[in-house]
Protein backbone atom coordinates (compact mmCIF):
# COMPACT_ATOMS: atom_id res chain seq x y z
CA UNK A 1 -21.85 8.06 -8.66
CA UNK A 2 -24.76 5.54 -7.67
CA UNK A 3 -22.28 4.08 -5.25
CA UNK A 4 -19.65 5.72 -3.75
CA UNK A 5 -18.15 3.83 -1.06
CA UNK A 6 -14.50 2.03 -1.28
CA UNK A 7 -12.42 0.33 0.59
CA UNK A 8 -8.86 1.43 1.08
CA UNK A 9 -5.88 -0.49 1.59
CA UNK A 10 -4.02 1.92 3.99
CA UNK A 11 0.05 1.28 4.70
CA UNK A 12 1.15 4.42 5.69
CA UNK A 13 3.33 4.56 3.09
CA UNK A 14 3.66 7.03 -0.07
CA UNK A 15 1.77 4.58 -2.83
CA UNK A 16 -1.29 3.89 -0.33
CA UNK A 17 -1.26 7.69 0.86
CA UNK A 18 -1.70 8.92 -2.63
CA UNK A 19 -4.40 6.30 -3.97
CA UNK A 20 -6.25 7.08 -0.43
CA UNK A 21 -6.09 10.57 -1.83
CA UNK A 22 -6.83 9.80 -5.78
CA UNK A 23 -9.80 7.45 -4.28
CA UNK A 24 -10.70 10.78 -2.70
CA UNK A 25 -10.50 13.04 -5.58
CA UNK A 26 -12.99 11.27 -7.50
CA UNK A 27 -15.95 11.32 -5.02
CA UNK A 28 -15.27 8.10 -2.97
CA UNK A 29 -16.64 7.77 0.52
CA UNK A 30 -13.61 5.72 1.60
CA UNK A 31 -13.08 3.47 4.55
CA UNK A 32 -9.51 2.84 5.30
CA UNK A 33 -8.16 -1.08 6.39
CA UNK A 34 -4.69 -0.79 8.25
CA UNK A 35 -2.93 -3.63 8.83
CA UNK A 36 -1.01 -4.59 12.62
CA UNK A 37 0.54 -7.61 11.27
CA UNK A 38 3.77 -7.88 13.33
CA UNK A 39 6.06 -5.79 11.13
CA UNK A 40 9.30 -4.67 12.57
CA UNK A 41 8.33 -1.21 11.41
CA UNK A 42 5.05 -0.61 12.93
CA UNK A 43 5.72 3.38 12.77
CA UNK A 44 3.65 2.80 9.37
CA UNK A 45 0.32 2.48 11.23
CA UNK A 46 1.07 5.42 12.83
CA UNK A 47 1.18 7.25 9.80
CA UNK A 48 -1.57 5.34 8.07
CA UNK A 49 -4.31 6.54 11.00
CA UNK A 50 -2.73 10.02 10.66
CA UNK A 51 -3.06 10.15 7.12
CA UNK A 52 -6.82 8.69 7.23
CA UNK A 53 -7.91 11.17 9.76
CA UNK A 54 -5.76 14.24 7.32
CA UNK A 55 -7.95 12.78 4.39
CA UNK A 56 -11.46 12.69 6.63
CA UNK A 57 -11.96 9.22 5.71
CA UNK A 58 -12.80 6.07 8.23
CA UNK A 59 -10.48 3.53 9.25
CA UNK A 60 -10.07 0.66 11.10
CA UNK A 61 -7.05 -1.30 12.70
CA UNK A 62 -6.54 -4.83 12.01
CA UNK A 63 -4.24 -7.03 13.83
CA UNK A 64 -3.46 -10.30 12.34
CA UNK A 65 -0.18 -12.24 13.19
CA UNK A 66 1.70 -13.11 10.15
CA UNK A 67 4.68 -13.44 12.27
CA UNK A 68 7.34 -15.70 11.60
CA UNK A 69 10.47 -16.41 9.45
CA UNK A 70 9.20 -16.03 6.37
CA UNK A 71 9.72 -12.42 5.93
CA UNK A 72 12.68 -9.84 7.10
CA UNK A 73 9.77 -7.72 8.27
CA UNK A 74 8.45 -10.13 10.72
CA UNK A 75 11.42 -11.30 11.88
CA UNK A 76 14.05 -9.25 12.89
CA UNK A 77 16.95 -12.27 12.77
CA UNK A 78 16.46 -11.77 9.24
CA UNK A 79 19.30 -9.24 7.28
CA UNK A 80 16.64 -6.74 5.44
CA UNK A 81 16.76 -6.33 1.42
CA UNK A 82 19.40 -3.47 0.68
CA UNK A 83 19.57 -1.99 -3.20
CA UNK A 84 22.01 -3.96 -5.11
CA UNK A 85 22.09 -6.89 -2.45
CA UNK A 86 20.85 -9.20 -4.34
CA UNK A 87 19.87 -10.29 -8.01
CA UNK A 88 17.17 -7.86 -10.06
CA UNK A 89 15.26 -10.83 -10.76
CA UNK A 90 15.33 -12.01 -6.85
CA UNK A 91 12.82 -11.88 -4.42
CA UNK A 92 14.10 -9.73 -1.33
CA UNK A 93 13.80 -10.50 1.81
CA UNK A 94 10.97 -8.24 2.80
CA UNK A 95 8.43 -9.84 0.71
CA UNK A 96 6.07 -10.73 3.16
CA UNK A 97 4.34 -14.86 1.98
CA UNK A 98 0.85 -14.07 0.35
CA UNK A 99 0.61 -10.95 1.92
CA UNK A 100 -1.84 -9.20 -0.45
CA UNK A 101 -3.80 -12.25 -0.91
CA UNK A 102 -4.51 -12.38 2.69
CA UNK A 103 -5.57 -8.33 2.88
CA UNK A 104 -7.50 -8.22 -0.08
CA UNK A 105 -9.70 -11.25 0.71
CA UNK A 106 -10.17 -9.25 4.22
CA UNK A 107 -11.02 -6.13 2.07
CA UNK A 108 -13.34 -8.19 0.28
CA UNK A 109 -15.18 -9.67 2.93
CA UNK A 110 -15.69 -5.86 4.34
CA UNK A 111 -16.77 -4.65 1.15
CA UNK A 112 -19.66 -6.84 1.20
CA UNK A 113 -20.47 -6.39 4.54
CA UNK A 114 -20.30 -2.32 3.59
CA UNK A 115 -21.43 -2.82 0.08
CA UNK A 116 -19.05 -1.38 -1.30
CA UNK A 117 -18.01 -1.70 -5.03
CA UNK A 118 -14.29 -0.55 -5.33
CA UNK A 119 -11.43 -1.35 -3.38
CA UNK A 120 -8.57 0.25 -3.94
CA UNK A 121 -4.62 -0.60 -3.58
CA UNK A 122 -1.74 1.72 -4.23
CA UNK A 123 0.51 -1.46 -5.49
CA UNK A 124 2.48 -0.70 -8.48
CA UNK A 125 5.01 -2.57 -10.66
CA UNK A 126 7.49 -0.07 -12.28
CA UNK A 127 9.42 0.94 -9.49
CA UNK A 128 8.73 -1.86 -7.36
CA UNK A 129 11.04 -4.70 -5.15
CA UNK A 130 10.17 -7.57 -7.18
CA UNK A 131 7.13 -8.60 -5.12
CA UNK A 132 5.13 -10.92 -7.21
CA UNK A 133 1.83 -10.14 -5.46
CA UNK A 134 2.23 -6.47 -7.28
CA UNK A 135 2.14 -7.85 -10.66
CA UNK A 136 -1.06 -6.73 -12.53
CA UNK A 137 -1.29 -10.42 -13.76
CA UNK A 138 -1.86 -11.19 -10.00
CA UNK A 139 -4.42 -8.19 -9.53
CA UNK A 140 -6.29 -9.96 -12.69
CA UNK A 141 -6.43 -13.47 -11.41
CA UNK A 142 -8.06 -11.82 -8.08
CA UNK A 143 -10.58 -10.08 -9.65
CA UNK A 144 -11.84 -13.55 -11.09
CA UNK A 145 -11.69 -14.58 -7.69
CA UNK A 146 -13.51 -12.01 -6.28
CA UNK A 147 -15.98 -12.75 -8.57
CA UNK A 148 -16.28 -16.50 -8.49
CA UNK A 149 -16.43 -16.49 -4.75
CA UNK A 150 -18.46 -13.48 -3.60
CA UNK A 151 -22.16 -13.07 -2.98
CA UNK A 152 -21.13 -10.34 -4.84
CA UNK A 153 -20.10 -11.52 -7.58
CA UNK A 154 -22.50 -14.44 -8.35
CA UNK A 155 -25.27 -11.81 -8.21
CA UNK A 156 -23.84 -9.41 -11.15
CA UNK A 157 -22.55 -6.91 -8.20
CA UNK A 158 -19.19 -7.42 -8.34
CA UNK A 159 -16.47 -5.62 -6.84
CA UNK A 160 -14.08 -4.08 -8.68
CA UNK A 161 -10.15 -3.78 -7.27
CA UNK A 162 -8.92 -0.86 -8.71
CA UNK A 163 -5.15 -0.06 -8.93
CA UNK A 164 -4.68 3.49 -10.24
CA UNK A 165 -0.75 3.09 -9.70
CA UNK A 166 0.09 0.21 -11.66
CA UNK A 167 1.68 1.73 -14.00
CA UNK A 168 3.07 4.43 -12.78
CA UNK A 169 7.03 5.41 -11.97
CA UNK A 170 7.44 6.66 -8.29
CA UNK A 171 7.84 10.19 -9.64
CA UNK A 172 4.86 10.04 -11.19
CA UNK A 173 2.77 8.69 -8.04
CA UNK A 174 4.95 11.63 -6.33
CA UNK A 175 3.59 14.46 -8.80
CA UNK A 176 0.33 13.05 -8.60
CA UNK A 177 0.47 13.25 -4.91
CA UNK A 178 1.19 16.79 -5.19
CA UNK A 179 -1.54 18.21 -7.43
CA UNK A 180 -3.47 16.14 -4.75
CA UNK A 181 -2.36 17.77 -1.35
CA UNK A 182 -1.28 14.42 -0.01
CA UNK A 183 0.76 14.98 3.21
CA UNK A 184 3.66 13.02 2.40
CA UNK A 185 5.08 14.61 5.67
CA UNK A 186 2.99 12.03 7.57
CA UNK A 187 3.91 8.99 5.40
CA UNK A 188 6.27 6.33 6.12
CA UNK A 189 8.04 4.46 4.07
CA UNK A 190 11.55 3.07 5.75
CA UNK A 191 12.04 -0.66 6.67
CA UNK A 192 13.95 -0.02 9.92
CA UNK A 193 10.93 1.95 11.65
CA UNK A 194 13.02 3.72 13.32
CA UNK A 195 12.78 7.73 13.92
CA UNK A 196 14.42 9.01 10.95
CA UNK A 197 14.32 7.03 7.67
CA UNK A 198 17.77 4.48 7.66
CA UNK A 199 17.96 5.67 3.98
CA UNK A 200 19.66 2.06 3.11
CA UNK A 201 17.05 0.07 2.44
CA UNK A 202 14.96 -1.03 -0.97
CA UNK A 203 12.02 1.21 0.17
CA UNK A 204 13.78 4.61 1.12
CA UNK A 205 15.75 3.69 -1.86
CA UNK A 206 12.75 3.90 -4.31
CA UNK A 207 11.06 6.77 -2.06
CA UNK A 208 14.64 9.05 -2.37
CA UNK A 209 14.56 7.98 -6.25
CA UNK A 210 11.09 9.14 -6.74
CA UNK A 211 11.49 12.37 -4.87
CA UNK A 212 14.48 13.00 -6.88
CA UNK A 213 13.71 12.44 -10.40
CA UNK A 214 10.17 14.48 -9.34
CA UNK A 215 12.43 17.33 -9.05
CA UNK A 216 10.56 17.35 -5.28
CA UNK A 217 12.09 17.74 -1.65
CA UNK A 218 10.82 14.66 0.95
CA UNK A 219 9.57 16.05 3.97
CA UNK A 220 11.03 13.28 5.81
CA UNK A 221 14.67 14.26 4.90
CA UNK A 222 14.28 18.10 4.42
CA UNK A 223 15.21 19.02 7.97
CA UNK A 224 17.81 16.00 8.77
């Protein structure tokens, strides 16, 4: 690989945690971008910097403050998105206003700086809340933009955003995660944040889905 260095887009959570891992897998030197951007459940950096260092790859800590009332994750007044609380077409609550936009034009700008070609984002659109900035239409318009307004880009260098999960079912990022050791123990994935997973919400609704049609125990839940 002429150049192996990537950028990682590093929740915490089971999706980032596993393309961290796949990034891994295929010979990636990969330095890990973890967002501090007021969410109520900020337990997830925890387990993103615990899952970096469990993976031997870099990081870095970004705080930016998105906070607000545009989001049930940055502001607690808001009631958070529960499974079958609203419409299947509906936006829930949770979606966070141009969220990826905003850390994927950060992961670009380190990228350059790093020269980096790849960055990669664990975003998928099978079993996913209905966030439209998860849509692989969306990941296709950025890649024009990351192209159009890069050094980058305008010098035939471009950057490629690679999303290895868009695609697949949560069981299948879960299997996947397996054959590639990812410590799911250390992940986070619960809205709440608080010390056991509220098991209510969209996301541990997907994550207990996923374990269970994997035919897989969580780690999270095995010894509640």
């Amino acid at each position: 690989m002429a150049n192996n260095k990537a950028i990682v887009l590093l929740s915490g959570g089971l999706d980032s945690a596993t393309t961290l891992y796949y990034a891994v897998s295929k010979g990636y030197q990969c330095f890990c971008l973890i967002f501090d951007y007021a969410q109520r459940h900020k337990k997830e950096i925890r387990s993103a910097v615990k899952v970096a260092k469990r993976s031997g790859s870099k990081y870095k800590i970004i705080k930016l403050d998105l906070s607000g009332e545009g989001s049930a994750l940055l502001d607690k007044k808001m009631r958070l998105s529960f499974r079958g609380g609203r419409g299947e077409k509906a936006i829930p609550s949770t979606y966070v206003p141009a969220r990826n936009i905003v850390f994927l034009s950060i992961a670009l700008s380190y990228a350059e700086v790093f020269k980096s070609r790849a960055i990669f984002i664990g975003a998928n659109v099978i079993d996913y809340s209905g966030y439209p900035d998860c849509r692989p239409e969306f990941f296709k318009a950025f890649k024009k933009c990351a192209v159009l307004g890069t050094k980058s880009g305008t010098t035939g260098e471009k950057i490629n955003i690679i999303t290895p999960l868009i695609d697949f079912k949560k069981s299948e990022i879960i299997r996947l995660g397996k054959k590639l050791k990812v410590p799911y123990e250390l992940t986070w994935s619960c809205y709440e944040g608080g010390d056991v997973p509220c098991g209510r919400c969209e996301s541990c609704f997907y994550r207990e889905k996923g374990f269970k049609e994997s035919g897989l125990i969580d780690p999270l839940i095995e010894n509640i």
